[in-house]
N, C-alpha and C. Protein backbone atom coordinates (compact mmCIF):
# COMPACT_ATOMS: atom_id res chain seq x y z
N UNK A 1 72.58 -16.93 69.91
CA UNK A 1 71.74 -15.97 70.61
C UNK A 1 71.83 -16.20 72.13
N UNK A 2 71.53 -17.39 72.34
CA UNK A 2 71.83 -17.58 74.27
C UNK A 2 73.79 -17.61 74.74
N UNK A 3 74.07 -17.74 73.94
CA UNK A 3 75.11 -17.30 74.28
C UNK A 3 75.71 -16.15 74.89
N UNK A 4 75.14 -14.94 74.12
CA UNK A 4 75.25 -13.92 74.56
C UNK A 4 74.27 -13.48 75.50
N UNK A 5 73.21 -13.87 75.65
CA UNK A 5 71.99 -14.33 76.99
C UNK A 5 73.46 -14.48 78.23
N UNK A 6 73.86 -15.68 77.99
CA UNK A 6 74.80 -16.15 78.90
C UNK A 6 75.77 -15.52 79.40
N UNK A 7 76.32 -14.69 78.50
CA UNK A 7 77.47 -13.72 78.76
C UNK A 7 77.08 -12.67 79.48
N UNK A 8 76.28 -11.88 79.00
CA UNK A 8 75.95 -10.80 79.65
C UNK A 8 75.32 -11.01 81.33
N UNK A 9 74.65 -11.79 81.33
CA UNK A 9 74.60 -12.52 82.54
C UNK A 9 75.73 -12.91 84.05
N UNK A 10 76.72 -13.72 83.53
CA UNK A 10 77.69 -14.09 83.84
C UNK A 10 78.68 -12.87 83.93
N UNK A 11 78.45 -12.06 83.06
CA UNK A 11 79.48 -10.89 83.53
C UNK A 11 79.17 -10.31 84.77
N UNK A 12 77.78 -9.92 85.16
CA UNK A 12 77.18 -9.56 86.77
C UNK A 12 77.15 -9.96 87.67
N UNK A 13 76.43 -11.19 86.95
CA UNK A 13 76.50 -12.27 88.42
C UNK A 13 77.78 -13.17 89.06
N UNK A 14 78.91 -13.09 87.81
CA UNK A 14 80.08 -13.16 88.83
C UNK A 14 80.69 -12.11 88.61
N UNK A 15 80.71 -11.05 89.09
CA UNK A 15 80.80 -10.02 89.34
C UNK A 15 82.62 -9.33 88.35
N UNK A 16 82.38 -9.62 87.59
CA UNK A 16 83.73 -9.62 86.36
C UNK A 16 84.66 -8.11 86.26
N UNK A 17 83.34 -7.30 86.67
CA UNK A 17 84.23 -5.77 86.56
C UNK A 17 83.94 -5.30 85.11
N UNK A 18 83.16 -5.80 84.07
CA UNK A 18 82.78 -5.47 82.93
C UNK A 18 81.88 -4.57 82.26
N UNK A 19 80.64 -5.05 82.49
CA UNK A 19 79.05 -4.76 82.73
C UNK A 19 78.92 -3.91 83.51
N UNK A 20 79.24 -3.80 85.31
CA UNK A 20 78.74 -3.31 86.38
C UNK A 20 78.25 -2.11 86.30
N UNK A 21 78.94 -1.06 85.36
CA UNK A 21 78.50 0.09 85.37
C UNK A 21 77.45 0.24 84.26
N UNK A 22 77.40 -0.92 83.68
CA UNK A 22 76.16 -0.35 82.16
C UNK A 22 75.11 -1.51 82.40
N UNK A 23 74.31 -2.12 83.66
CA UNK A 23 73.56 -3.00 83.99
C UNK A 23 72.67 -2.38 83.62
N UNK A 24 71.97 -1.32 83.19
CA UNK A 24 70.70 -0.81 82.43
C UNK A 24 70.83 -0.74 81.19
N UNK A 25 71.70 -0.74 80.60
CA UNK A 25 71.73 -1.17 79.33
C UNK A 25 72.05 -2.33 79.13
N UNK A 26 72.50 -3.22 79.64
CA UNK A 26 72.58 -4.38 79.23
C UNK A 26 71.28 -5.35 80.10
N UNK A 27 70.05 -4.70 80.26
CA UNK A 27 69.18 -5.36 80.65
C UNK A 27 67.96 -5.05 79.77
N UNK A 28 68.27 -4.60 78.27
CA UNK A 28 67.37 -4.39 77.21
C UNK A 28 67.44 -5.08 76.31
N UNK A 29 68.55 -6.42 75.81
CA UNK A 29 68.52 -7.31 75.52
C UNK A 29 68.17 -8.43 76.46
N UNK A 30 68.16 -8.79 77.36
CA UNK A 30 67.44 -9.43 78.27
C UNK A 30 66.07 -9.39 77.90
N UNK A 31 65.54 -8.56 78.31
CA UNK A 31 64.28 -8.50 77.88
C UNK A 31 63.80 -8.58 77.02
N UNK A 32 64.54 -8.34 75.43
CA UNK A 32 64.31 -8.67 74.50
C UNK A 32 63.79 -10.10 73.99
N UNK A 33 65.13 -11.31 75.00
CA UNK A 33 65.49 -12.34 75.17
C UNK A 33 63.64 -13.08 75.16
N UNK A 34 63.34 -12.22 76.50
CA UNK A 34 62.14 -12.91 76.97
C UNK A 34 61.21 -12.69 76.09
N UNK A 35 60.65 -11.67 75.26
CA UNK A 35 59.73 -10.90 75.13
C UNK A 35 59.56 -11.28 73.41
N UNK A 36 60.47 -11.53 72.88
CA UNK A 36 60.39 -12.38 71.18
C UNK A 36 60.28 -13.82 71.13
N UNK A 37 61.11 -14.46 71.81
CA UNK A 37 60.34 -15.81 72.28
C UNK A 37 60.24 -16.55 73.47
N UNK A 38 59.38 -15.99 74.30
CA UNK A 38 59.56 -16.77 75.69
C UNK A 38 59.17 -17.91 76.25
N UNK A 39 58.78 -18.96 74.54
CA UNK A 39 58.53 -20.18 74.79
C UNK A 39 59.86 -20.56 75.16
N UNK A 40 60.81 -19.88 73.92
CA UNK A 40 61.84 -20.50 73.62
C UNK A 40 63.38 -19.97 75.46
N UNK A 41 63.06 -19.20 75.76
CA UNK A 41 63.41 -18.67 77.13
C UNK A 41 62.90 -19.89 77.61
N UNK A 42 61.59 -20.40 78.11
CA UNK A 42 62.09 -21.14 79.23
C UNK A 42 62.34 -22.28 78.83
N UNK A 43 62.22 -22.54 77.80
CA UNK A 43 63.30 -24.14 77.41
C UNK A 43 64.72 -24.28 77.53
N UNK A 44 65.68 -22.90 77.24
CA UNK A 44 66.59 -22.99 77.43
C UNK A 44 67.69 -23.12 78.87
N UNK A 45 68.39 -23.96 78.71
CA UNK A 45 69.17 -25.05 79.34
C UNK A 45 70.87 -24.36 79.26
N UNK A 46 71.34 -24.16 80.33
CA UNK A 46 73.02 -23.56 80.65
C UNK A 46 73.27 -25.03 81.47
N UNK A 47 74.44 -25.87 81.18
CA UNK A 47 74.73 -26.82 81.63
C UNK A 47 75.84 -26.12 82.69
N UNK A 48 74.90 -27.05 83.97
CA UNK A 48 75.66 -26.41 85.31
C UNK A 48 75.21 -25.24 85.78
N UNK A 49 73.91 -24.22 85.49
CA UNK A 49 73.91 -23.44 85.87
C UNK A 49 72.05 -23.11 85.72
N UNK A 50 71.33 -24.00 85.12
CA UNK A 50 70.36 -24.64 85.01
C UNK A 50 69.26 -23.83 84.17
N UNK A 51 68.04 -23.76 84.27
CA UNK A 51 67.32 -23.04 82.86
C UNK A 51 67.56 -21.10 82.93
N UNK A 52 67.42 -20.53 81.82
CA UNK A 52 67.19 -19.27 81.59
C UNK A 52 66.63 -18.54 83.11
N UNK A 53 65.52 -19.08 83.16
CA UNK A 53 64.88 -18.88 84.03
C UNK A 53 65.81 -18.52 85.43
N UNK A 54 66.51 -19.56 86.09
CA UNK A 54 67.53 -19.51 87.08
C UNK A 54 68.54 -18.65 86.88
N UNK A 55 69.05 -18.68 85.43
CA UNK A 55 69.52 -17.68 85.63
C UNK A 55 69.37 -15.89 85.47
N UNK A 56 68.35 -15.93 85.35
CA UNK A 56 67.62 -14.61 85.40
C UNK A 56 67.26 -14.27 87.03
N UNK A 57 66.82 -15.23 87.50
CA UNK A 57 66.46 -15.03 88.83
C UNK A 57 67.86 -14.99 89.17
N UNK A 58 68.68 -15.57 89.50
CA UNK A 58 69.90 -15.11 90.15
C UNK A 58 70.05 -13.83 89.76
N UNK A 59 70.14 -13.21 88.24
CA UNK A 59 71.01 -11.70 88.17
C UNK A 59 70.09 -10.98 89.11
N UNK A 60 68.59 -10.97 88.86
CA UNK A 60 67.92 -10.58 89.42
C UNK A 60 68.49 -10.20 90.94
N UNK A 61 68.02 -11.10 91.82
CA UNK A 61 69.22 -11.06 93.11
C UNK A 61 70.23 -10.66 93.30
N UNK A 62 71.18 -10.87 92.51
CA UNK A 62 72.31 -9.89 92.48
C UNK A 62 72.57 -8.40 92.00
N UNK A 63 71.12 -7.98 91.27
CA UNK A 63 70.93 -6.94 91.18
C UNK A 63 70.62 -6.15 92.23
N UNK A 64 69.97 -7.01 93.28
CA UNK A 64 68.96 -6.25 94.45
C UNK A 64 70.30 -6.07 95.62
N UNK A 65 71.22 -6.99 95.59
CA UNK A 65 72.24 -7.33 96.27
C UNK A 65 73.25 -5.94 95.96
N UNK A 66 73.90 -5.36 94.62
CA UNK A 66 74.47 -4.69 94.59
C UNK A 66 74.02 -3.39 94.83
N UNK A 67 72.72 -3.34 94.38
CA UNK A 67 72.03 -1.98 94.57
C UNK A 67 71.84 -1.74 96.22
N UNK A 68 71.50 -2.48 96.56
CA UNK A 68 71.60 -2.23 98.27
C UNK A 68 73.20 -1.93 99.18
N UNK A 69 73.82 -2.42 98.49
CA UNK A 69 75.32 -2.09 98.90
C UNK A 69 75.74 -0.93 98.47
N UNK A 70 75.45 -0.15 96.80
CA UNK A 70 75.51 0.93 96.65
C UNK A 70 74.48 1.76 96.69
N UNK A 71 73.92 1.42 98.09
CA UNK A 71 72.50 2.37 98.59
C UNK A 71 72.19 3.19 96.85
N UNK A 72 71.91 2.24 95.70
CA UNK A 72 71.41 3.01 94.47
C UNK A 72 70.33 2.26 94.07
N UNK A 73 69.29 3.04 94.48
CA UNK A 73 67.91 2.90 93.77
C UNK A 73 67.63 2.51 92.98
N UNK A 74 68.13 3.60 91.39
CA UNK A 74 68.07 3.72 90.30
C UNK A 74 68.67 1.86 89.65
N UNK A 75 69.56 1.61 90.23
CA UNK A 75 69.54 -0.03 89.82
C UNK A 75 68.98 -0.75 90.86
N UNK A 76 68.73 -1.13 91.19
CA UNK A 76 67.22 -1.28 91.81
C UNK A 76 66.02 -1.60 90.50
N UNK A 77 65.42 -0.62 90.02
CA UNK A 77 64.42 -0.12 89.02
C UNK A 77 64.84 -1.29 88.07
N UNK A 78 66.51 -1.81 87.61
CA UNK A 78 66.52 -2.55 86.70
C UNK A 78 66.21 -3.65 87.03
N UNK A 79 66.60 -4.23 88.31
CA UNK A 79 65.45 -5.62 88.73
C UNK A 79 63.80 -5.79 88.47
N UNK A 80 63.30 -4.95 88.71
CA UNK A 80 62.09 -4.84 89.03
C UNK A 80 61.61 -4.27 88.13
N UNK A 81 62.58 -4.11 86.56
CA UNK A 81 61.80 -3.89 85.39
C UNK A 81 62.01 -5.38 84.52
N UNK A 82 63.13 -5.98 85.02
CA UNK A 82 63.07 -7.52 84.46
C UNK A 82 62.15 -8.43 85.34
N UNK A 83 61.58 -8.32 85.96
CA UNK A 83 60.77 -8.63 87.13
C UNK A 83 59.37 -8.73 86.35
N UNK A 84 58.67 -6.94 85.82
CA UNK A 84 57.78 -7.16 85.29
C UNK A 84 57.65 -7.76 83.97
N UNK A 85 58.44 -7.36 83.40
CA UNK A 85 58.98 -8.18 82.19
C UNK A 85 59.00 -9.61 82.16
N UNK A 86 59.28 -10.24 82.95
CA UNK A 86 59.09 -11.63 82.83
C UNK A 86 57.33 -11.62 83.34
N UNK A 87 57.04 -10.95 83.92
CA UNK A 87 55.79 -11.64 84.25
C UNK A 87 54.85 -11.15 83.42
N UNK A 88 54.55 -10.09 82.38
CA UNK A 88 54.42 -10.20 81.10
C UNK A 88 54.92 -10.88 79.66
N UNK A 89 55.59 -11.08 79.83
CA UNK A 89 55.84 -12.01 78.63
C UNK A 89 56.27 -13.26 78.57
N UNK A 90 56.27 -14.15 79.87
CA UNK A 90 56.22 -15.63 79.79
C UNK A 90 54.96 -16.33 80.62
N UNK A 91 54.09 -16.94 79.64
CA UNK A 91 52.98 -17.58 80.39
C UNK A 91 53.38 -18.97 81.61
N UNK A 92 52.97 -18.81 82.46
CA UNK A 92 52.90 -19.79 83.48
C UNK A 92 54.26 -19.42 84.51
N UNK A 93 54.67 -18.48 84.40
CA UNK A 93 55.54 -17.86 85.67
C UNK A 93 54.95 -17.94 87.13
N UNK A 94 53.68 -18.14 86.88
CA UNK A 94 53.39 -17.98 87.96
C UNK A 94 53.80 -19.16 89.21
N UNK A 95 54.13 -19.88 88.60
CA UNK A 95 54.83 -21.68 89.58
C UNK A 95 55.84 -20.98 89.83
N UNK A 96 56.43 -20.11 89.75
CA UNK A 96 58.21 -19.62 90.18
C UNK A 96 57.95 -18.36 90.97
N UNK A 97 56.63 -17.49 91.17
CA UNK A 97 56.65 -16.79 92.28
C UNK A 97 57.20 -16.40 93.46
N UNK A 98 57.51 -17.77 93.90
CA UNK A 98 58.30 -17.79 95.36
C UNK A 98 59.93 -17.35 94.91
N UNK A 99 60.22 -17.73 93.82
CA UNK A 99 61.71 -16.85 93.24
C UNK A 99 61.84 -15.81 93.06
N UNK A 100 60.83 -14.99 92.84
CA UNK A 100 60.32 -13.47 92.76
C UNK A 100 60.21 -12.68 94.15
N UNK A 101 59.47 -13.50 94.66
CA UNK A 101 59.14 -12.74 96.27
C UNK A 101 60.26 -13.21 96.91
């Protein structure tokens, strides 16, 4: 299951040429990710690339990063729906705020 957490991830955030055009759909398993077990989200561990968490916040960023380069809004909206999404469905997010703002 985090595997493919991982993949889909890694396809964006190093920017692979894969994903790029279907980043709203591939940000509904993401959320899924968080939202069925998000004990189990922030326990999980990518060696070298550090918890779930980090790496969510990075796509995150690189979401805000591409959308601003392709002056497109509309992805945009997909940050800032994994955004609320994490902050509904994992308790104690709130210590990682400053990764958000």
């Amino acid at each position: 299951m985090w595997k493919f957490f991982f993949i889909i991830t890694d396809l964006y955030n190093n920017d692979r040429g894969i994903i790029d055009e279907f980043i709203h759909e591939a940000c509904v398993p993401l959320i899924n990710f968080m939202q069925k077990n998000p004990e189990q989200f922030l326990q999980a561990h990518f060696e070298g690339f550090g918890s779930a968490l980090d790496v969510m916040f990075n796509l995150i960023g690189r979401i805000f990063q591409v959308s601003q380069a392709k002056e497109d809004e509309l992805e945009a909206i997909c940050a800032v729906t994994l955004i609320i999404q994490m902050l509904e469905a994992i308790q104690g997010i709130e210590a990682s705020l400053g990764n958000i703002i």
